[in-house]
N, C-alpha and C. Protein backbone atom coordinates (compact mmCIF):
# COMPACT_ATOMS: atom_id res chain seq x y z
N UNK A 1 103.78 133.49 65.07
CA UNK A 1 102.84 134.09 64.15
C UNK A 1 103.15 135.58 64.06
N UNK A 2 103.35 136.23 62.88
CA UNK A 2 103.67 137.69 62.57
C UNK A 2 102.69 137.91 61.30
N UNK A 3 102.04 137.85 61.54
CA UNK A 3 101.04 138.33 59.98
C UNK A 3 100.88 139.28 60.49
N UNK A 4 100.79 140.79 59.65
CA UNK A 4 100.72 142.19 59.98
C UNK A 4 99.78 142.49 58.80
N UNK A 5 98.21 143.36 59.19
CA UNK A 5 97.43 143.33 58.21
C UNK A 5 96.66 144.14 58.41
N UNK A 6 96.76 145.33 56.72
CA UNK A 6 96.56 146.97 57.08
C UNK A 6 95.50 147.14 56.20
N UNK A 7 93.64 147.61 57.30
CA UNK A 7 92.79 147.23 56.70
C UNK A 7 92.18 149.04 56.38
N UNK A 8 92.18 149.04 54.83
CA UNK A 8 91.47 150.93 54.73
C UNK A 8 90.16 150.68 54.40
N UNK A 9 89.40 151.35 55.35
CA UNK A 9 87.66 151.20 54.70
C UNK A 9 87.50 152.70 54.46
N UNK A 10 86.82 152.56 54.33
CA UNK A 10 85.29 153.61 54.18
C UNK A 10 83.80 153.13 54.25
N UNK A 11 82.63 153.64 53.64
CA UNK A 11 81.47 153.37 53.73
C UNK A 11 81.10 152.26 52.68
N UNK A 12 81.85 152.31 51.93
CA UNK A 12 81.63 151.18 50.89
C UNK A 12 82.46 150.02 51.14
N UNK A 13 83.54 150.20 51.17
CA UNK A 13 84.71 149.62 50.87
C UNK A 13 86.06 149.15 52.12
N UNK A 14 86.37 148.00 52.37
CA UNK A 14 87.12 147.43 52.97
C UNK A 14 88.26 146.67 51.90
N UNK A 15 89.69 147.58 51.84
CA UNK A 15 90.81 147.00 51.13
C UNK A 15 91.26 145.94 52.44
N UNK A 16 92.04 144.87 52.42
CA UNK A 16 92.82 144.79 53.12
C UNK A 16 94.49 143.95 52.73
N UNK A 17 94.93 144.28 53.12
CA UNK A 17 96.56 144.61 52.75
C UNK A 17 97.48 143.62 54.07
N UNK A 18 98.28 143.11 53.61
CA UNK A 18 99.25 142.23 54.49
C UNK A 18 100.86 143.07 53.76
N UNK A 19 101.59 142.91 55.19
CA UNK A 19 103.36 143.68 54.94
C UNK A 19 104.05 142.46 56.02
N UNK A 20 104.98 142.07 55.09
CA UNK A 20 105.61 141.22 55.64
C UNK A 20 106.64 141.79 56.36
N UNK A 21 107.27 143.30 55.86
CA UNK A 21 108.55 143.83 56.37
C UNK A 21 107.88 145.08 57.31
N UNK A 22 107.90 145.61 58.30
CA UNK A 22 107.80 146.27 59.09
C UNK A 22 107.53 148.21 58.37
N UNK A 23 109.01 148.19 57.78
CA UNK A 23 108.89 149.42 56.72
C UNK A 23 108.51 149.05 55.06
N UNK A 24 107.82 147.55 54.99
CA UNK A 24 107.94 147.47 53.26
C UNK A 24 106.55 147.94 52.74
N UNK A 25 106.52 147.38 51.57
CA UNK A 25 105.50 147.45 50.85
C UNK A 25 103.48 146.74 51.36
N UNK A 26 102.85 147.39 50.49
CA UNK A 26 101.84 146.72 51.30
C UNK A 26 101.21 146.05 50.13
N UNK A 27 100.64 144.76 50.28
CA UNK A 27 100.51 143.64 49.27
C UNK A 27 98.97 143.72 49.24
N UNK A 28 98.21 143.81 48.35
CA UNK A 28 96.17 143.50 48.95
C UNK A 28 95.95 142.11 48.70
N UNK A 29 95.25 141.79 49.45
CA UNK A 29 95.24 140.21 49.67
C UNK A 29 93.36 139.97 49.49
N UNK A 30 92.68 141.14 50.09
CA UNK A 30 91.31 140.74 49.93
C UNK A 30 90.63 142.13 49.88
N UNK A 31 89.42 142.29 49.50
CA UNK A 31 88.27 143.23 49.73
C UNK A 31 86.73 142.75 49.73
N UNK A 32 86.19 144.01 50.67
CA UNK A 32 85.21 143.27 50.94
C UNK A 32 84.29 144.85 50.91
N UNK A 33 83.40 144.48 50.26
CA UNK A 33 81.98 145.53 49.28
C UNK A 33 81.60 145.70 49.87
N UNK A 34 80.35 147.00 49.80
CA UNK A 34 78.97 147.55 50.17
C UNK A 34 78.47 148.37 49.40
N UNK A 35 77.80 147.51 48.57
CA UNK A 35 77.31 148.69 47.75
C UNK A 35 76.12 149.92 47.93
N UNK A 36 75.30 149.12 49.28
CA UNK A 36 74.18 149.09 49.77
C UNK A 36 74.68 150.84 50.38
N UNK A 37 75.93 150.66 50.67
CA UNK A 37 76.25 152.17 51.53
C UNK A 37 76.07 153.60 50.48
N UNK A 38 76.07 153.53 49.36
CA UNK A 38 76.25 154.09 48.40
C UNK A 38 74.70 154.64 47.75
N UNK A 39 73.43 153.95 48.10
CA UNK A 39 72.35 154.30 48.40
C UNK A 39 71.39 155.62 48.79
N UNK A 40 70.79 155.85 48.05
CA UNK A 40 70.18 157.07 48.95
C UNK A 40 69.05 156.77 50.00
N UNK A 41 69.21 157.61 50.86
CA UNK A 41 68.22 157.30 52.45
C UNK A 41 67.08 156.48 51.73
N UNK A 42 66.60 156.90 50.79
CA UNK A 42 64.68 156.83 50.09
C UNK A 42 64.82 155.33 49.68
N UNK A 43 65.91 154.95 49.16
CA UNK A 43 65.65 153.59 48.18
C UNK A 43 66.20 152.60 49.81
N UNK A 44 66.62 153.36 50.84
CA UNK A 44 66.92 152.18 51.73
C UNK A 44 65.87 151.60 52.91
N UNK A 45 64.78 152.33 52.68
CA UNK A 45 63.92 152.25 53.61
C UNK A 45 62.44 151.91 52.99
N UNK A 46 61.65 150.82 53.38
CA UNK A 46 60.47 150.77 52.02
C UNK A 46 59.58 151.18 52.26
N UNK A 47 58.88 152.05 52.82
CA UNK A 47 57.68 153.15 52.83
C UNK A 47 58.16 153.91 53.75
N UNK A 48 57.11 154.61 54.51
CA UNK A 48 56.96 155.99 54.87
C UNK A 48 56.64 155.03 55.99
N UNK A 49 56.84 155.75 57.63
CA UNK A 49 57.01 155.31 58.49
C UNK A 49 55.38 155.16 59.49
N UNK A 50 55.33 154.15 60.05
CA UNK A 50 54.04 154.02 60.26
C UNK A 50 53.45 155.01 61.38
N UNK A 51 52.26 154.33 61.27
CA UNK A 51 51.77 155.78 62.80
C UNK A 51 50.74 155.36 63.60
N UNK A 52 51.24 156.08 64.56
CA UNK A 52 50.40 155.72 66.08
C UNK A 52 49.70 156.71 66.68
N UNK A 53 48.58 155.96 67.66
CA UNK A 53 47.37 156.99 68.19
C UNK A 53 48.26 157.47 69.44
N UNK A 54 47.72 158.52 70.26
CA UNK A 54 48.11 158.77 71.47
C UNK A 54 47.72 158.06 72.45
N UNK A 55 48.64 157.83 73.55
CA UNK A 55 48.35 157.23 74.47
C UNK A 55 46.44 157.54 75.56
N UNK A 56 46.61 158.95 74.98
CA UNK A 56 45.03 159.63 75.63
C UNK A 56 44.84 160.85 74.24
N UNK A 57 43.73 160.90 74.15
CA UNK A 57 42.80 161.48 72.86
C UNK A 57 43.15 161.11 71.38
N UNK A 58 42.53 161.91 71.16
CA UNK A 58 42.58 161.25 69.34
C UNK A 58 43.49 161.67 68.86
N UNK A 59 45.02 161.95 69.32
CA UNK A 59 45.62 162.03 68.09
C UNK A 59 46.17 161.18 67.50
N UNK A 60 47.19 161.36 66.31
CA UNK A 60 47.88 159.96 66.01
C UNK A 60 49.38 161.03 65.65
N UNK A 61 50.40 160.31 65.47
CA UNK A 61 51.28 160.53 65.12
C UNK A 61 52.21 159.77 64.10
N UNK A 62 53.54 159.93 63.75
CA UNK A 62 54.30 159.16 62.65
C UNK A 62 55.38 158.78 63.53
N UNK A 63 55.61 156.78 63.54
CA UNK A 63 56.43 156.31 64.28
C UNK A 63 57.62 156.79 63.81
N UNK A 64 59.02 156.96 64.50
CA UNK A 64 59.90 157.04 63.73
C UNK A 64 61.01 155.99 63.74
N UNK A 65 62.33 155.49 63.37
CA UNK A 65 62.94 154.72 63.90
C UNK A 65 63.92 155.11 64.56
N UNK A 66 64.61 154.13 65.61
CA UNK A 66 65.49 154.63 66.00
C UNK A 66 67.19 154.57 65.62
N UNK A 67 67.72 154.07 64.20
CA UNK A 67 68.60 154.48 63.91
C UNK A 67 68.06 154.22 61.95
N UNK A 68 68.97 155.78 61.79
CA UNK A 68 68.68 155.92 60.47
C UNK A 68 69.14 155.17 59.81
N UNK A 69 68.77 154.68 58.14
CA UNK A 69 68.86 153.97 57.53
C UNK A 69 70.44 153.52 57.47
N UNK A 70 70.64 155.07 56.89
CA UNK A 70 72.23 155.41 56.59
C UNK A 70 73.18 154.33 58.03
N UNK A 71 73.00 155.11 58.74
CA UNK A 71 73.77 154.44 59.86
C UNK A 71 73.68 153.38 59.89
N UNK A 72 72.19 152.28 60.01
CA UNK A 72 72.16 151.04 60.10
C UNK A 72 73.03 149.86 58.95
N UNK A 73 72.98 150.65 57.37
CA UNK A 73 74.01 149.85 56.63
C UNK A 73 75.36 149.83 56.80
N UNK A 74 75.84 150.98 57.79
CA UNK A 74 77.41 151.18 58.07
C UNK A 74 77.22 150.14 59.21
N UNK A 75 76.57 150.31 60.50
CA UNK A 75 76.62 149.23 61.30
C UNK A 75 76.48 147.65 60.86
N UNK A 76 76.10 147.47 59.68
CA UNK A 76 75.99 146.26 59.15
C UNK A 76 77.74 146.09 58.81
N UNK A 77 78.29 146.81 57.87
CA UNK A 77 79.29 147.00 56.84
C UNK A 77 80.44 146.71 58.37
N UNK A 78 80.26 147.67 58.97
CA UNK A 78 81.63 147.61 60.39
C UNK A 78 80.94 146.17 60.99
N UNK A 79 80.42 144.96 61.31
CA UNK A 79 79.77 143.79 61.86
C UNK A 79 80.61 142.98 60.52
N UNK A 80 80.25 142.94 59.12
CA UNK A 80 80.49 141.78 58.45
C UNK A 80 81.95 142.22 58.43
N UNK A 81 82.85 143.30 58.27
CA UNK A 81 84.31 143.41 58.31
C UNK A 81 85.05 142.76 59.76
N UNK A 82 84.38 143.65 60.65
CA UNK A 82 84.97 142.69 61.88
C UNK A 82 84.92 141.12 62.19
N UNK A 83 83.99 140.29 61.57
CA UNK A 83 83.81 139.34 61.21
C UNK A 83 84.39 138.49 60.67
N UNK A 84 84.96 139.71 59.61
CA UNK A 84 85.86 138.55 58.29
C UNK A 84 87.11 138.77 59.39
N UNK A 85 87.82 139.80 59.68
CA UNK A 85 88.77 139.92 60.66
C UNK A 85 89.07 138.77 61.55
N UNK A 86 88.08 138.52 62.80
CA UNK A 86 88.23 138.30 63.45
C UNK A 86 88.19 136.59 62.72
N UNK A 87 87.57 135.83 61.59
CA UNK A 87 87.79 134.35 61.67
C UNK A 87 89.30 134.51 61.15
N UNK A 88 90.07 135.38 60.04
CA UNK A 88 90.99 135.37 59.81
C UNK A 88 92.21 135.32 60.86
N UNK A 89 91.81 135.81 61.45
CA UNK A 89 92.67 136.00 63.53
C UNK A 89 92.37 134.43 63.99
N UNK A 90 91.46 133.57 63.86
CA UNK A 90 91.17 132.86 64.43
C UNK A 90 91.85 131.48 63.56
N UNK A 91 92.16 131.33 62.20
CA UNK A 91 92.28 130.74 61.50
C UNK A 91 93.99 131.07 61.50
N UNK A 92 94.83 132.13 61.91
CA UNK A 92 95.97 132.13 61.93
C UNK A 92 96.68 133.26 60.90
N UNK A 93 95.29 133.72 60.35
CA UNK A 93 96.02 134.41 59.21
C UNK A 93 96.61 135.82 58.97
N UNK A 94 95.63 136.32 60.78
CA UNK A 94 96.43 137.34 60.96
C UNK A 94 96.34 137.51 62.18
N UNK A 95 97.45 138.11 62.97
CA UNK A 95 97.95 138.16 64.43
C UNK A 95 97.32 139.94 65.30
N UNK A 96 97.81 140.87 64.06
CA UNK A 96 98.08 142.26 63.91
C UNK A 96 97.70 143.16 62.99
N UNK A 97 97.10 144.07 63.26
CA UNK A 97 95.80 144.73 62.63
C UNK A 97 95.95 146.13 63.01
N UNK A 98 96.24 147.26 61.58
CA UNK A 98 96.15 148.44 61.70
C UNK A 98 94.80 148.87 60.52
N UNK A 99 93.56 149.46 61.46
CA UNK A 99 92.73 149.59 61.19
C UNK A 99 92.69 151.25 60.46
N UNK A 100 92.35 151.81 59.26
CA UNK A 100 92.46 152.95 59.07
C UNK A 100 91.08 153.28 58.04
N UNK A 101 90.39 154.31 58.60
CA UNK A 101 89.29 154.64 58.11
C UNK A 101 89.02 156.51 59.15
N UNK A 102 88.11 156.58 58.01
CA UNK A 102 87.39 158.11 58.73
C UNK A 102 86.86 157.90 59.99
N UNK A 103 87.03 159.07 60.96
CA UNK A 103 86.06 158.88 62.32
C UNK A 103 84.75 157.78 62.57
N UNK A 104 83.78 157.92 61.52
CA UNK A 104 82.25 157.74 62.09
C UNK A 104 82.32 156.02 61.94
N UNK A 105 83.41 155.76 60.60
CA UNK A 105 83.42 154.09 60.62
C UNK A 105 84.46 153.66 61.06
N UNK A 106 85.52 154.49 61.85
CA UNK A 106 86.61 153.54 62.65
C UNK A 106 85.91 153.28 63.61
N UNK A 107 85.14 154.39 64.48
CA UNK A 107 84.56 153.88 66.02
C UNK A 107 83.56 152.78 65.82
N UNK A 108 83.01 152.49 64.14
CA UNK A 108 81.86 151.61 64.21
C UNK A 108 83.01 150.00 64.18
N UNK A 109 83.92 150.33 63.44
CA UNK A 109 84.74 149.19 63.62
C UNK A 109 85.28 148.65 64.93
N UNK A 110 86.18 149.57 65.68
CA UNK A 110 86.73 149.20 66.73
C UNK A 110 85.15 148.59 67.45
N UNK A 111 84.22 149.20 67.37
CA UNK A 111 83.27 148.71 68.57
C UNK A 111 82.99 147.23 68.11
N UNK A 112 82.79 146.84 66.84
CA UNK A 112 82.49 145.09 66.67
C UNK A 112 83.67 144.83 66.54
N UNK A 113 84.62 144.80 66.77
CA UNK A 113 85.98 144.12 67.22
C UNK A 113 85.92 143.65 68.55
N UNK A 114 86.29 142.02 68.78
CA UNK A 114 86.05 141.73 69.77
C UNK A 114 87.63 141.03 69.63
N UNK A 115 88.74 142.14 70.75
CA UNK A 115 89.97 141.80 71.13
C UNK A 115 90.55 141.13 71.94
N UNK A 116 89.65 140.40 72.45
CA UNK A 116 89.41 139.54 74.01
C UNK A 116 90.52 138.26 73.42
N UNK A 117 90.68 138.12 71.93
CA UNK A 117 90.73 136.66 70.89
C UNK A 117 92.40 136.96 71.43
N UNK A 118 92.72 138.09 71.48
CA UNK A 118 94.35 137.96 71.55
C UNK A 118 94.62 139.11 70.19
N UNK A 119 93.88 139.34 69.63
CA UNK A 119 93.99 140.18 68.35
C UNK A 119 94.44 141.77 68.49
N UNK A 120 95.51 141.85 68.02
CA UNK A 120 96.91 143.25 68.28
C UNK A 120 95.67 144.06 67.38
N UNK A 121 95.04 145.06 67.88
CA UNK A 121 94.65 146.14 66.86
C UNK A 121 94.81 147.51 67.49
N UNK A 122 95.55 148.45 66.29
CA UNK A 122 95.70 149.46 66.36
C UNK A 122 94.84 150.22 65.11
N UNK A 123 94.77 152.20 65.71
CA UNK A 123 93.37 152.25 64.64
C UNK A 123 94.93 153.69 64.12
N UNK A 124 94.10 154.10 62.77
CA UNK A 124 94.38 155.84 62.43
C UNK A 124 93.52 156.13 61.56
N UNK A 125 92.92 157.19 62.35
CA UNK A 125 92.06 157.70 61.83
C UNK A 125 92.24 158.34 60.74
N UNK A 126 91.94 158.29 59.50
CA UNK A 126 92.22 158.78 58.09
C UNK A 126 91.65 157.90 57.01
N UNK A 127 90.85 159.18 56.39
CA UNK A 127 90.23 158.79 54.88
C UNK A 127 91.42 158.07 53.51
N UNK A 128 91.79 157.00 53.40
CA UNK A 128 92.81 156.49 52.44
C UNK A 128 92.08 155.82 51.35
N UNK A 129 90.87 155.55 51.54
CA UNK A 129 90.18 154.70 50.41
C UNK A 129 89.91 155.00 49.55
N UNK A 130 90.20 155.89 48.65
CA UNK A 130 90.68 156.27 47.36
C UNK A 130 91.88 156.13 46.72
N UNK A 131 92.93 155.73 47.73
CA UNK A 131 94.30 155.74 47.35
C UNK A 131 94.91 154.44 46.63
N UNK A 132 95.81 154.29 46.16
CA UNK A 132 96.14 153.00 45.79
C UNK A 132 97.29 152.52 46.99
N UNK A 133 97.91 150.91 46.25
CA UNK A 133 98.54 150.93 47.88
C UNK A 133 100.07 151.67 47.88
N UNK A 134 100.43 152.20 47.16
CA UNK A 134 101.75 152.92 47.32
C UNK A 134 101.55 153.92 47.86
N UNK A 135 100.61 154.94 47.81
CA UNK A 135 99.91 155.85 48.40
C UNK A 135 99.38 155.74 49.41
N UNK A 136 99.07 155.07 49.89
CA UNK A 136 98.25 154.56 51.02
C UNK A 136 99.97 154.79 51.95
N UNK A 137 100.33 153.61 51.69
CA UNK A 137 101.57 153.42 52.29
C UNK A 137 102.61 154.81 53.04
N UNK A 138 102.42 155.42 51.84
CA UNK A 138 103.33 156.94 52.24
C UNK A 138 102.53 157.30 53.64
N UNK A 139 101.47 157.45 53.48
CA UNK A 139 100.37 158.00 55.05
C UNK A 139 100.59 157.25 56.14
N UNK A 140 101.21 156.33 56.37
CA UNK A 140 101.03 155.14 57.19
C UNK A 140 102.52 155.40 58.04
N UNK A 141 102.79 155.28 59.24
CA UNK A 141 103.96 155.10 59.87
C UNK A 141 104.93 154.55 59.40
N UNK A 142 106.52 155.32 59.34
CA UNK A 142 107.23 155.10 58.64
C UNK A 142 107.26 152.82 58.60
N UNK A 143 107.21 153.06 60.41
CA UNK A 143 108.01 151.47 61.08
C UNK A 143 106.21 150.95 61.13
N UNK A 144 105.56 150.18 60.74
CA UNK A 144 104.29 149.29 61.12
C UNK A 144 104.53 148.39 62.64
């Protein structure tokens, strides 16, 4: 098994790309959406946060949560990508995995990656998801 498969996200958006040749071209084979990331904080959350008395006297206060909206749809977005990943790994379809996205959603990726499966993943950190794949490609190590 040599399937080699080069996945660019961002907050919205998961391209992912298969190279059969080590230095060739990169082919897109699938993508996978979020539109939900694209959202502003207000429309992702449905009221105003509730509120609580004090433990001793009358006050009350405003609960808050503990992870912001924003973050919680990226933690969704890095869960359903690693997901599709990992049945594709499991199904044969891919062996080897260069993961490339900005800081805040590579670490959300690598963390729901579960590599225990036998699954080769390497990360680089870099914003490419605007690029097309010839472009993409130039950024990427000469040898995959």
């Amino acid at each position: 098994m040599n399937n080699y498969w080069v996945v660019v996200a961002d907050q919205s958006k998961a391209r992912i790309f298969s190279v059969a040749d080590p230095r060739g071209a990169l082919r897109e084979v699938g993508v996978l959406e979020h539109p939900e990331a694209r959202e502003l904080e207000q429309t992702l959350t449905s009221d105003r946060p509730g509120r609580a008395f004090d433990s001793k006297g009358r006050g009350r206060h405003a609960m808050g949560s503990t992870v912001e909206p924003g973050k919680q749809e990226n933690l969704r977005f890095a869960r359903r990508v690693a997901d599709h990943l990992l049945s594709a790994h499991n199904e044969g379809r891919c062996d080897r995995l260069l993961l490339v996205a900005g800081p805040p959603l590579l670490g959300l990726l690598k963390d729901s990656l579960d590599t225990s499966c036998g699954l080769e993943v390497s990360l680089l950190e870099k914003n490419l998801g605007q690029y097309d794949a010839q472009d993409i490609r130039k950024h990427l190590p000469e040898r995959l």
